[in-house]
N, C-alpha and C. Protein backbone atom coordinates (compact mmCIF):
# COMPACT_ATOMS: atom_id res chain seq x y z
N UNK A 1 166.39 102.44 26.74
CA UNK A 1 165.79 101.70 27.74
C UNK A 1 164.36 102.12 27.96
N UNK A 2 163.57 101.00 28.82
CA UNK A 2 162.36 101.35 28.29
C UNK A 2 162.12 101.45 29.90
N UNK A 3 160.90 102.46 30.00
CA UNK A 3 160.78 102.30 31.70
C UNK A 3 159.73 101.46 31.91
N UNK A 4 159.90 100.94 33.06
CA UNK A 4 159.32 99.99 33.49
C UNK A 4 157.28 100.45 33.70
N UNK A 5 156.47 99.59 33.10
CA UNK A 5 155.37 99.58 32.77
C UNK A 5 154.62 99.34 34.08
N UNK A 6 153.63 99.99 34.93
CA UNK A 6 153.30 99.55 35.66
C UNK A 6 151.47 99.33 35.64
N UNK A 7 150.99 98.21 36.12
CA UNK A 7 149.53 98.20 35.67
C UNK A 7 148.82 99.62 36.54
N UNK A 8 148.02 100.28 35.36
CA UNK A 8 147.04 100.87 35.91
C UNK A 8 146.45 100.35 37.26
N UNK A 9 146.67 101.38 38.41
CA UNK A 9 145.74 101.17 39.47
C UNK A 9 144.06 100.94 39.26
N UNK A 10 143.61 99.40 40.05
CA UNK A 10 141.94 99.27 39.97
C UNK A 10 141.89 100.20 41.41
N UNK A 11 140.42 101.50 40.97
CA UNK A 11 140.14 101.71 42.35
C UNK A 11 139.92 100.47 43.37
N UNK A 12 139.74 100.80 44.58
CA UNK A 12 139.72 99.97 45.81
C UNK A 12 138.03 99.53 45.72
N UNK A 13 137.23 98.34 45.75
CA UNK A 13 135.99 98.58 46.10
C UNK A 13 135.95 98.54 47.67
N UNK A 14 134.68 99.13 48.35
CA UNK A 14 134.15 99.65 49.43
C UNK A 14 134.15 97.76 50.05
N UNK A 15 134.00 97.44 51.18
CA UNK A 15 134.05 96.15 51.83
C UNK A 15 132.50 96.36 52.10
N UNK A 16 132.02 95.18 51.67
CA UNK A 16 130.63 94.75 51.69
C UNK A 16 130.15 93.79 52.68
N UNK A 17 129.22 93.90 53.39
CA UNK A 17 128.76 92.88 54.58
C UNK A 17 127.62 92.39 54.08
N UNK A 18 127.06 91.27 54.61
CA UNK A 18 125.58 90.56 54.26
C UNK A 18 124.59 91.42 54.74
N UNK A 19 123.52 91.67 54.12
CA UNK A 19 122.26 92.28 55.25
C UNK A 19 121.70 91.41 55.15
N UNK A 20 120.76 91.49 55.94
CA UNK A 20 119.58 90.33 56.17
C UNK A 20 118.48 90.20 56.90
N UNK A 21 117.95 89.99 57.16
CA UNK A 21 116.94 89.93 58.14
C UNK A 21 117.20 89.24 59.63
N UNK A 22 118.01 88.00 59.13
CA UNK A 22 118.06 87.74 60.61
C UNK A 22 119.47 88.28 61.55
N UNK A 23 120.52 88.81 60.74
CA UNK A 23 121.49 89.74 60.97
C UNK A 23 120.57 91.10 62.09
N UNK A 24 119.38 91.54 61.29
CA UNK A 24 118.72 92.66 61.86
C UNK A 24 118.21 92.33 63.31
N UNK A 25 117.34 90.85 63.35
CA UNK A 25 116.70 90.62 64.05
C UNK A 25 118.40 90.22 65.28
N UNK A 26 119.01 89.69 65.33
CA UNK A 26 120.12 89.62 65.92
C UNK A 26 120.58 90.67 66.62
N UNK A 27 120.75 91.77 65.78
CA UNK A 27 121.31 93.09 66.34
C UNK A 27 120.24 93.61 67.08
N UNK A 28 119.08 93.74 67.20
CA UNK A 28 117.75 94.27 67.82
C UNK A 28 118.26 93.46 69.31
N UNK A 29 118.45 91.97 69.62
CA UNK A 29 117.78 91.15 70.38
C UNK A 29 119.10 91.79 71.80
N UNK A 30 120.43 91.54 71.23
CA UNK A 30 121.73 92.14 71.62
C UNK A 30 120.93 93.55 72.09
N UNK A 31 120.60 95.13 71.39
CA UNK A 31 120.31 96.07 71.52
C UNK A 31 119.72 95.71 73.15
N UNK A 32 118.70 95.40 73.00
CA UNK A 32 117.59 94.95 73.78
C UNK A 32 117.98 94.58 75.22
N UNK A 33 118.99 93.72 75.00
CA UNK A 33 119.85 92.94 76.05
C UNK A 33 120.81 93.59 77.24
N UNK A 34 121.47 94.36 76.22
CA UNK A 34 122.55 95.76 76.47
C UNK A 34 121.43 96.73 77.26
N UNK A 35 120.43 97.01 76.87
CA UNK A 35 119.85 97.83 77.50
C UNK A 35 119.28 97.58 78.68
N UNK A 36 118.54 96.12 78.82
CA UNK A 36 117.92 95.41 80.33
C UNK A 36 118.79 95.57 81.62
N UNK A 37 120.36 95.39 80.40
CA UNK A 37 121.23 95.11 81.83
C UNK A 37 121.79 95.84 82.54
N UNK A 38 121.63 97.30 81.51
CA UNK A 38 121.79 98.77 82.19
C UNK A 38 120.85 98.93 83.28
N UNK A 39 119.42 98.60 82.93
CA UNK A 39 118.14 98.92 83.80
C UNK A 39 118.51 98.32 85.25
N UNK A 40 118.88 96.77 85.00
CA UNK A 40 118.84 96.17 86.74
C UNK A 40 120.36 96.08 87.00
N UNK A 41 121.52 96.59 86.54
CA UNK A 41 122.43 97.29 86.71
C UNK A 41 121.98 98.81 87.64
N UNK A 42 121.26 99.21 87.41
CA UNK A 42 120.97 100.97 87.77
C UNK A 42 120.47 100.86 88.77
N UNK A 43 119.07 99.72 88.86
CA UNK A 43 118.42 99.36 89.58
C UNK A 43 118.61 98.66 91.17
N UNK A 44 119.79 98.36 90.86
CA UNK A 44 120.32 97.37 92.11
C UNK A 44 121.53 98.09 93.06
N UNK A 45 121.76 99.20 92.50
CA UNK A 45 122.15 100.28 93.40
C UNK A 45 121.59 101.45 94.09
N UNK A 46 119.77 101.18 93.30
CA UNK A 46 119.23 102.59 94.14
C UNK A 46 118.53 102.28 95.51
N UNK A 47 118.24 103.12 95.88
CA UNK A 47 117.69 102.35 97.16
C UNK A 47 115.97 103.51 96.94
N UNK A 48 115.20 102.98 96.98
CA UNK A 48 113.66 103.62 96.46
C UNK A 48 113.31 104.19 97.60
N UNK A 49 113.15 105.14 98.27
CA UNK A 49 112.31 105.72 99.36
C UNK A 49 111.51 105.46 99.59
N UNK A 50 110.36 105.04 101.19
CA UNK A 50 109.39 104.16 101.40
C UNK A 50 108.73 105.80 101.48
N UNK A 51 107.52 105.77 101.21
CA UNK A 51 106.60 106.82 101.56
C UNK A 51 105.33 106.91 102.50
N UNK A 52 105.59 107.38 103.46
CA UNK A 52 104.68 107.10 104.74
C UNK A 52 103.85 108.51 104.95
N UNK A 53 102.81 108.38 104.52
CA UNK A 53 101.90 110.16 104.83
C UNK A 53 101.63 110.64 105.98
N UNK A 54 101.75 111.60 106.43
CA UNK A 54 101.72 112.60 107.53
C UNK A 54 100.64 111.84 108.19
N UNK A 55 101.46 111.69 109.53
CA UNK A 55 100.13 111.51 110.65
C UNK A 55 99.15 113.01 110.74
N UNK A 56 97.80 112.90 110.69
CA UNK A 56 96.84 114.19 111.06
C UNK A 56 96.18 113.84 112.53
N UNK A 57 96.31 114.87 113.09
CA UNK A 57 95.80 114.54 114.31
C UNK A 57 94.11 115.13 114.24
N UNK A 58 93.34 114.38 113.97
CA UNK A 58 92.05 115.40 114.02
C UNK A 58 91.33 115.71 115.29
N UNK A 59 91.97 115.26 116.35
CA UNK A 59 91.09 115.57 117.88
C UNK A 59 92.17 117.16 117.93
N UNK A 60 93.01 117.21 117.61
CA UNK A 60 93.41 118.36 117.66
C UNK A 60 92.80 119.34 117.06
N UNK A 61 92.21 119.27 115.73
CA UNK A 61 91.57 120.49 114.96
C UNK A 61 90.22 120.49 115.93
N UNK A 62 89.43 119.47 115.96
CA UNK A 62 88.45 119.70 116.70
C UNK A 62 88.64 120.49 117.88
N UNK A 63 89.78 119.94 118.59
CA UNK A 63 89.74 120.89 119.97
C UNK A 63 89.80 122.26 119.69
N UNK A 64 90.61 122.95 118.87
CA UNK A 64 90.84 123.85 118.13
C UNK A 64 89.44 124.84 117.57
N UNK A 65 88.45 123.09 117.48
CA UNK A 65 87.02 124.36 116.45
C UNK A 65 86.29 124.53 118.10
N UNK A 66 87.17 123.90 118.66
CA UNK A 66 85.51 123.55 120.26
C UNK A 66 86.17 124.92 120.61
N UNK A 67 87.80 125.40 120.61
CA UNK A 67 87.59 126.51 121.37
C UNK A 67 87.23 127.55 120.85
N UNK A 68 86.99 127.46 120.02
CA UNK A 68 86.09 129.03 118.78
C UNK A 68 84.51 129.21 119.37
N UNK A 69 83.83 128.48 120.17
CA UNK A 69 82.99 128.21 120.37
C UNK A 69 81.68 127.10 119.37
N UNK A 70 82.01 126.58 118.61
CA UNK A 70 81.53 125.78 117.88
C UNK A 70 81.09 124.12 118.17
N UNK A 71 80.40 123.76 118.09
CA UNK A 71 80.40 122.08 118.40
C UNK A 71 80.28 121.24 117.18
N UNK A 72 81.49 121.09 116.55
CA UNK A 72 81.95 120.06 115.86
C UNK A 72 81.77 118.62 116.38
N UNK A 73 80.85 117.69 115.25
CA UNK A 73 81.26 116.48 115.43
C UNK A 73 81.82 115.48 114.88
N UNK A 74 82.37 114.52 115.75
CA UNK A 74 83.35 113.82 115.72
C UNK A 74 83.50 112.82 115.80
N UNK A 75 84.23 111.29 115.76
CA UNK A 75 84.48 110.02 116.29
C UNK A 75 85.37 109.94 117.21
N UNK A 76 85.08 109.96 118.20
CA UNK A 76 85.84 109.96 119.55
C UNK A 76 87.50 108.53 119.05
N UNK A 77 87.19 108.09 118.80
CA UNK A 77 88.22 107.09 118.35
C UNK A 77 87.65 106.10 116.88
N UNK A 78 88.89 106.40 116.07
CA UNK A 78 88.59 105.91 114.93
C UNK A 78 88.64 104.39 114.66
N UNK A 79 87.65 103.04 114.30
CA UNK A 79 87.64 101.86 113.71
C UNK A 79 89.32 101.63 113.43
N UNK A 80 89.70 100.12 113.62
CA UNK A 80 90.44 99.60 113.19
C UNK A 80 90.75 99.62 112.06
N UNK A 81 91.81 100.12 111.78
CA UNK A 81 92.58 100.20 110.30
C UNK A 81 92.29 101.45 110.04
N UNK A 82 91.92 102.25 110.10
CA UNK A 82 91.80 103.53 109.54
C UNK A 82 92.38 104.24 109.64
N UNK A 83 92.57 105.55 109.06
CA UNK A 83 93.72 106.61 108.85
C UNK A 83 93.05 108.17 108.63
N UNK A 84 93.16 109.01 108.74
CA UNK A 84 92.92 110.29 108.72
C UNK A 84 93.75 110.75 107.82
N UNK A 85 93.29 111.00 107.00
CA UNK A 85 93.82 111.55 105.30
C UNK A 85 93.95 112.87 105.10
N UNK A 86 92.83 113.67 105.64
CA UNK A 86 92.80 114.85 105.02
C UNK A 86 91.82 115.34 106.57
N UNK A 87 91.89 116.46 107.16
CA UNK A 87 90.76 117.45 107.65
C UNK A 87 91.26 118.90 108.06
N UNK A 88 90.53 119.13 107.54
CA UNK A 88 90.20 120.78 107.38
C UNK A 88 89.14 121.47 107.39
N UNK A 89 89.32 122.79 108.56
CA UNK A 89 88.20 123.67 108.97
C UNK A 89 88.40 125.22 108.15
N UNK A 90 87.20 125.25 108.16
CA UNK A 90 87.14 126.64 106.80
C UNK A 90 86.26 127.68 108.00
N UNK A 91 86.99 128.36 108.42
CA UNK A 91 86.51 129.47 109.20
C UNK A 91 85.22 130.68 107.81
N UNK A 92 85.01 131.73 109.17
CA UNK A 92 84.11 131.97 107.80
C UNK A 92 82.36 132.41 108.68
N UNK A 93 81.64 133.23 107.61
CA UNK A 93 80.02 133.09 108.11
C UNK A 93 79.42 131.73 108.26
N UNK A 94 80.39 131.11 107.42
CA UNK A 94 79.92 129.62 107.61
C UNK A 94 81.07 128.73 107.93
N UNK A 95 81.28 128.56 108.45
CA UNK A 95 82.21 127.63 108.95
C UNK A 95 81.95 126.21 108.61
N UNK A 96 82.97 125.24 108.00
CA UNK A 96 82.90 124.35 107.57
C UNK A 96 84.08 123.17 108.09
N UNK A 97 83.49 121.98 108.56
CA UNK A 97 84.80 121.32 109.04
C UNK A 97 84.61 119.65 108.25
N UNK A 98 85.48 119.51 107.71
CA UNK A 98 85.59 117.85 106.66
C UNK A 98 87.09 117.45 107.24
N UNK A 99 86.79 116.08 107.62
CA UNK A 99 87.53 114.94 107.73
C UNK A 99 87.58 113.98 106.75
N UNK A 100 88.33 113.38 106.02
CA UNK A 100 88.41 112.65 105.18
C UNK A 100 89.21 111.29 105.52
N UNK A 101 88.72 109.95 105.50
CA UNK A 101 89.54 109.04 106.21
C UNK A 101 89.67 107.55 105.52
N UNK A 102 90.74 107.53 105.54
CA UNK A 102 91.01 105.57 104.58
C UNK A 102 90.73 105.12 105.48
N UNK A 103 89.45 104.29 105.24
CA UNK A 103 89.42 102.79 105.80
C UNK A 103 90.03 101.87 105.61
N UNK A 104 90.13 100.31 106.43
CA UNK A 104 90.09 99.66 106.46
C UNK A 104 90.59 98.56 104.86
N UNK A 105 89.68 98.93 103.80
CA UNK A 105 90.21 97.98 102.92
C UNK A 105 89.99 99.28 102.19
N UNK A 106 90.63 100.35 102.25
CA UNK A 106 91.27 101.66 101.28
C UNK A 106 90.66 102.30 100.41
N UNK A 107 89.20 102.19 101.20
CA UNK A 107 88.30 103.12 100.67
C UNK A 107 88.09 104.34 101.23
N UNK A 108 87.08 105.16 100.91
CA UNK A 108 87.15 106.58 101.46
C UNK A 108 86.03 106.95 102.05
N UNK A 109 85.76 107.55 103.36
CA UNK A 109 84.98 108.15 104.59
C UNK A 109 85.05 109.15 104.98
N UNK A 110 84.28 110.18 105.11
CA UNK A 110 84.77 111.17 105.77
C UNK A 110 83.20 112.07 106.71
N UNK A 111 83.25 113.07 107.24
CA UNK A 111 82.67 113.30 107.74
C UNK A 111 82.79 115.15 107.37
N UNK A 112 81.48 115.74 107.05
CA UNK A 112 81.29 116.82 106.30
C UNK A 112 80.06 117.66 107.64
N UNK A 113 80.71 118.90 108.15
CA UNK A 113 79.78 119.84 109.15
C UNK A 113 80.02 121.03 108.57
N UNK A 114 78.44 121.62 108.24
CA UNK A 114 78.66 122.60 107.45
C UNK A 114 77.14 122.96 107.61
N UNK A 115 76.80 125.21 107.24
CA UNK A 115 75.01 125.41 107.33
C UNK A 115 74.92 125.22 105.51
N UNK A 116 75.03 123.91 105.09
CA UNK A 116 74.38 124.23 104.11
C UNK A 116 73.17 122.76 103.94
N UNK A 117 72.81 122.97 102.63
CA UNK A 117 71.39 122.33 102.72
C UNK A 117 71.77 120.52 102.45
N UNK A 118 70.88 119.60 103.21
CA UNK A 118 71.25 118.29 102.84
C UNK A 118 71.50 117.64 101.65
N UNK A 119 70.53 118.43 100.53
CA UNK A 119 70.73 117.95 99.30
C UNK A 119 72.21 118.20 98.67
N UNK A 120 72.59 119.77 98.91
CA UNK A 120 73.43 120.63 98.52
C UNK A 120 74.69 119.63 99.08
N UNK A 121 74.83 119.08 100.08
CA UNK A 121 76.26 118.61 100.74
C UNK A 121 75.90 116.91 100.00
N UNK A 122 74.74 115.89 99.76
CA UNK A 122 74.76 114.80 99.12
C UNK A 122 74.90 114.87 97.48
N UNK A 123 74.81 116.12 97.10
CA UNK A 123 75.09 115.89 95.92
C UNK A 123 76.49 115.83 95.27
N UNK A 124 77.17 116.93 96.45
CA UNK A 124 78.68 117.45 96.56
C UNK A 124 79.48 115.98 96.90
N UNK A 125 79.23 115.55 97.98
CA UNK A 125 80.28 114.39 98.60
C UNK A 125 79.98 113.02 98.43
N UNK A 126 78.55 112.37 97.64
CA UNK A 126 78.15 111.12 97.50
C UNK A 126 77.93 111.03 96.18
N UNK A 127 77.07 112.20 95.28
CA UNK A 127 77.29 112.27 93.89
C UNK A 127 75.47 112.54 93.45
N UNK A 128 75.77 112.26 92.48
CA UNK A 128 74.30 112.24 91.51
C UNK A 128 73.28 110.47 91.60
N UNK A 129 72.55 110.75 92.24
CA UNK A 129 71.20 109.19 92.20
C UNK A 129 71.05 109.30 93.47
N UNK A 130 71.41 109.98 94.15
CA UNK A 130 71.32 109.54 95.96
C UNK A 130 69.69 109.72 96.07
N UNK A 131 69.75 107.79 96.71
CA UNK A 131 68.04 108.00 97.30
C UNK A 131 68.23 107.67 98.51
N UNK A 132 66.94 107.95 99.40
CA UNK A 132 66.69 107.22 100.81
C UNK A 132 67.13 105.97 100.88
N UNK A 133 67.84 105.09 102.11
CA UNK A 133 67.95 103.87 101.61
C UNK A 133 66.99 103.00 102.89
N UNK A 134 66.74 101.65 102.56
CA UNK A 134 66.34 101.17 103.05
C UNK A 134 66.10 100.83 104.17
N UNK A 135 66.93 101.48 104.85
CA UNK A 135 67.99 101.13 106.47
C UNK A 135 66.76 102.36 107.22
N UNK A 136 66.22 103.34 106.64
CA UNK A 136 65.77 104.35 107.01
C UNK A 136 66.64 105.33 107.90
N UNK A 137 66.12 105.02 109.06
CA UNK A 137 66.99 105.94 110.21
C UNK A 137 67.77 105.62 111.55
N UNK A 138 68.31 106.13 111.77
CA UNK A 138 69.66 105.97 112.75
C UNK A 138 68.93 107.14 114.34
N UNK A 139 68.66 106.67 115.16
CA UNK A 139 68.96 107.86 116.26
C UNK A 139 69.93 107.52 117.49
N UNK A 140 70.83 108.54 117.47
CA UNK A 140 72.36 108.73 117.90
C UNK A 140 71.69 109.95 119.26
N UNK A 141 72.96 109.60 119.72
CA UNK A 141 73.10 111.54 120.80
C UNK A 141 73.11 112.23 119.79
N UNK A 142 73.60 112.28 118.83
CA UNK A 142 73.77 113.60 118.15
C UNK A 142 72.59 113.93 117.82
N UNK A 143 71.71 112.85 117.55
CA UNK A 143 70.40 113.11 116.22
C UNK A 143 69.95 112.19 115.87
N UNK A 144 68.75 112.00 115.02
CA UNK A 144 68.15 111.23 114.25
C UNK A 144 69.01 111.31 113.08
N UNK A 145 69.57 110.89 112.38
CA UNK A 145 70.02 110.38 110.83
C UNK A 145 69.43 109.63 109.71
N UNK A 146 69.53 110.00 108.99
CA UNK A 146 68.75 109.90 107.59
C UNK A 146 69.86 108.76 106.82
N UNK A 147 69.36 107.62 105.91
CA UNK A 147 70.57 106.47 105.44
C UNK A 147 70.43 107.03 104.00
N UNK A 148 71.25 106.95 103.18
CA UNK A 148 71.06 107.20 101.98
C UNK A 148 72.00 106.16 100.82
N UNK A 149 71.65 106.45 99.88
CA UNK A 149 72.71 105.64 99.22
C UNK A 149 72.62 105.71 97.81
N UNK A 150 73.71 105.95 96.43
CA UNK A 150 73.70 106.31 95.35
C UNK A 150 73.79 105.27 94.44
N UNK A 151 73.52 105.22 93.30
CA UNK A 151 73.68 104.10 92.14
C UNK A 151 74.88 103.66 91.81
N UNK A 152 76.11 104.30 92.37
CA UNK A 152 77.71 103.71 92.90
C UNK A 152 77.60 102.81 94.22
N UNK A 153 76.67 102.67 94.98
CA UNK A 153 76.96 101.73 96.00
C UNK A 153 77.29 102.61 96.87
N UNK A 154 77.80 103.99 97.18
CA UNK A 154 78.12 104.87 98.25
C UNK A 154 77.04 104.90 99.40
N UNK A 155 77.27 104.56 100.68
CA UNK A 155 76.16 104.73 101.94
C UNK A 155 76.37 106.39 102.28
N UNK A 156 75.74 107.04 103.23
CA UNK A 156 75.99 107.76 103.94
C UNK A 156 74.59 108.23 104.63
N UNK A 157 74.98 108.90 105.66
CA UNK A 157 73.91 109.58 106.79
C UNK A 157 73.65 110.65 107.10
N UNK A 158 73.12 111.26 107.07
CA UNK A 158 72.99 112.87 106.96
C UNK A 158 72.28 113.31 108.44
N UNK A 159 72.27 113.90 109.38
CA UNK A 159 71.04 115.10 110.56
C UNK A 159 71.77 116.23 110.85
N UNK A 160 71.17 116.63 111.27
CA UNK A 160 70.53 117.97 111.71
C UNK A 160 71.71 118.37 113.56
N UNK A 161 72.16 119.85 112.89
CA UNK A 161 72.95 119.59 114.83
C UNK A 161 73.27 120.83 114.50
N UNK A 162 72.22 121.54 115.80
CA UNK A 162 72.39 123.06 115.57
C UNK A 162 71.84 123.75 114.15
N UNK A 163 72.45 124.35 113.94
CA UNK A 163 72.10 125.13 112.44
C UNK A 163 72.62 124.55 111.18
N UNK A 164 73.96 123.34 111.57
CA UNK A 164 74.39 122.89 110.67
C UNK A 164 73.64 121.86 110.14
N UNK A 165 74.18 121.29 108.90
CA UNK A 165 73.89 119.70 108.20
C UNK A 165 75.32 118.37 108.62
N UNK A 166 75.43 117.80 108.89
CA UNK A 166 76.41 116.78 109.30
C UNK A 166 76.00 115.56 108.90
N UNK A 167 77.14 115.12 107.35
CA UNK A 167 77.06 114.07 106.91
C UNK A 167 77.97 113.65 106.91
N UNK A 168 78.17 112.33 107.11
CA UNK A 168 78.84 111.02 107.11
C UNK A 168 78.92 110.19 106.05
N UNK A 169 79.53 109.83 104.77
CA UNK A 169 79.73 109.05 104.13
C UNK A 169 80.60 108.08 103.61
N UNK A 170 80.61 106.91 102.76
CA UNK A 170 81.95 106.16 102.05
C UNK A 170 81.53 105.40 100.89
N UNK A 171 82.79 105.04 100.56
CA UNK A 171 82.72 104.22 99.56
C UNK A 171 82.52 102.84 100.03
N UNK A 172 82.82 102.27 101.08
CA UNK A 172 83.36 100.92 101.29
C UNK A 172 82.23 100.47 102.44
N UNK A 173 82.47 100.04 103.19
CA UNK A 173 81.99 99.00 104.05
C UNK A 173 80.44 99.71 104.80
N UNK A 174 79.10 99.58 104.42
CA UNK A 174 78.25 100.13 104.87
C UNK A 174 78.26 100.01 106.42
N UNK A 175 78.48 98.79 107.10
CA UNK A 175 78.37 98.75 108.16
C UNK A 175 79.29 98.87 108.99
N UNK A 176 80.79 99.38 108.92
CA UNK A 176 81.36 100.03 109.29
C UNK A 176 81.26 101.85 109.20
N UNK A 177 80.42 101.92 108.08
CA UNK A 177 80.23 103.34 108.48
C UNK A 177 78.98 103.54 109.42
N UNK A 178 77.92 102.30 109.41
CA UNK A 178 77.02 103.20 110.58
C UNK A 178 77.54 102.65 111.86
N UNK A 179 78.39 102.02 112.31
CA UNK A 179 79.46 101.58 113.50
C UNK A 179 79.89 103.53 113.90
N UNK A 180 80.68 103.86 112.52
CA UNK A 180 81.17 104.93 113.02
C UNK A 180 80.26 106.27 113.00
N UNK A 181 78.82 106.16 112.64
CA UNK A 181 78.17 107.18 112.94
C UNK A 181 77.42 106.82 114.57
N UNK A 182 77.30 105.92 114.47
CA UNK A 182 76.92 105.43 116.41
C UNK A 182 77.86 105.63 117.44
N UNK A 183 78.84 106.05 116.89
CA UNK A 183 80.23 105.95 117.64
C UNK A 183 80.35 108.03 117.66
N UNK A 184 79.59 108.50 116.78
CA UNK A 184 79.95 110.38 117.01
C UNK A 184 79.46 110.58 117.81
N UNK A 185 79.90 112.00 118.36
CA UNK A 185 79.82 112.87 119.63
C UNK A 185 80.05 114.27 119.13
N UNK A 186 79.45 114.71 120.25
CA UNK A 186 80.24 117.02 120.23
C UNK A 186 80.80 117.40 121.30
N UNK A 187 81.27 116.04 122.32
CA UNK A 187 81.63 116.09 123.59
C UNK A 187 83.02 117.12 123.57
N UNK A 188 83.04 117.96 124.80
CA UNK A 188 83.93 118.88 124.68
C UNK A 188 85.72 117.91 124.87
N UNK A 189 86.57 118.58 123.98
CA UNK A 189 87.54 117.50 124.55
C UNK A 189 88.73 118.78 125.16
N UNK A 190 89.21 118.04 126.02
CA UNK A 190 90.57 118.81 126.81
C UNK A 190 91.55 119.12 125.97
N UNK A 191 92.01 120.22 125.69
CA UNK A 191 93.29 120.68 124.84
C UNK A 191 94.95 119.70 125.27
């Protein structure tokens, strides 16, 4: 008897798929898709924190420099829309006090008392080109004031109070800043 003959096994071939280009471009668009819907999936459960910056009280620091014996000046009440950003007094042989303040349409103002020289504080806080400007001069209680203004469009006002230099400058609205230099004082304020 003869044993039964069986055909040689064909290996198995591997299962083959189409590639292609628009197979690729397909799988990308899906990728793409899958991923958006993770994003506003993720998105629609967080809840974003609103961020509101520290109220600064600056009649407080002032009261603070008035009782050191110093006469800091000031804007008795600040223009509509504005905000107090930043102020800080630098004790010291020289004592230095800067207010820094958003205006109105979110530009920047601030007010710089310090013994150093006019040029020395316009070159520091308004920049490089500052000339006289046209406006000439301002006389306030505080002082006569000097107008100035740089090849950025920056105004500011600079006099004389006591031994110090006290400038006033911004980016934004010229005539809201000489509003708020007509508007300073060194009036003593109540704690």
């Amino acid at each position: 008897m003869s044993e039964p003959t069986t055909a040689p096994s064909q290996p198995e071939k591997a299962g083959r798929y189409n590639r292609s280009t628009g197979g690729l471009i397909g799988s990308m668009i899906v990728l793409v898709l899958v991923v958006l819907g993770i994003v506003v999936f993720r998105g629609a459960f967080r809840d974003t924190p609103e961020y509101e910056p520290e109220k600064i009280d600056y009649r407080e620091l002032v009261t603070s420099v008035q009782q050191l014996g110093l006469k800091p000046v000031y804007a008795p009440e600040l223009p509509d829309g504005w905000s107090v950003k930043d102020a800080l007094f630098t004790q010291g042989d020289r004592p230095a006090l800067d207010v820094v303040f958003t205006t109105d349409d979110a530009h920047t103002a601030g007010i710089h008392q310090e013994d150093a020289s006019e040029h020395d504080l316009l070159s520091t806080y308004v920049g490089d080109g500052v000339t006289e400007d046209d406006d000439g001069t301002l006389t306030t209680d505080i002082g006569t004031w000097t107008a100035w203004v740089d090849t950025d469009g920056d105004h500011a006002y600079t006099a004389e109070h006591g031994d110090d230099t006290v400038l006033v400058y911004s980016s934004g609205d010229p005539e809201a800043l000489r509003t708020l230099v007509e508007s300073l004082t060194d009036a003593p304020l109540t704690p």
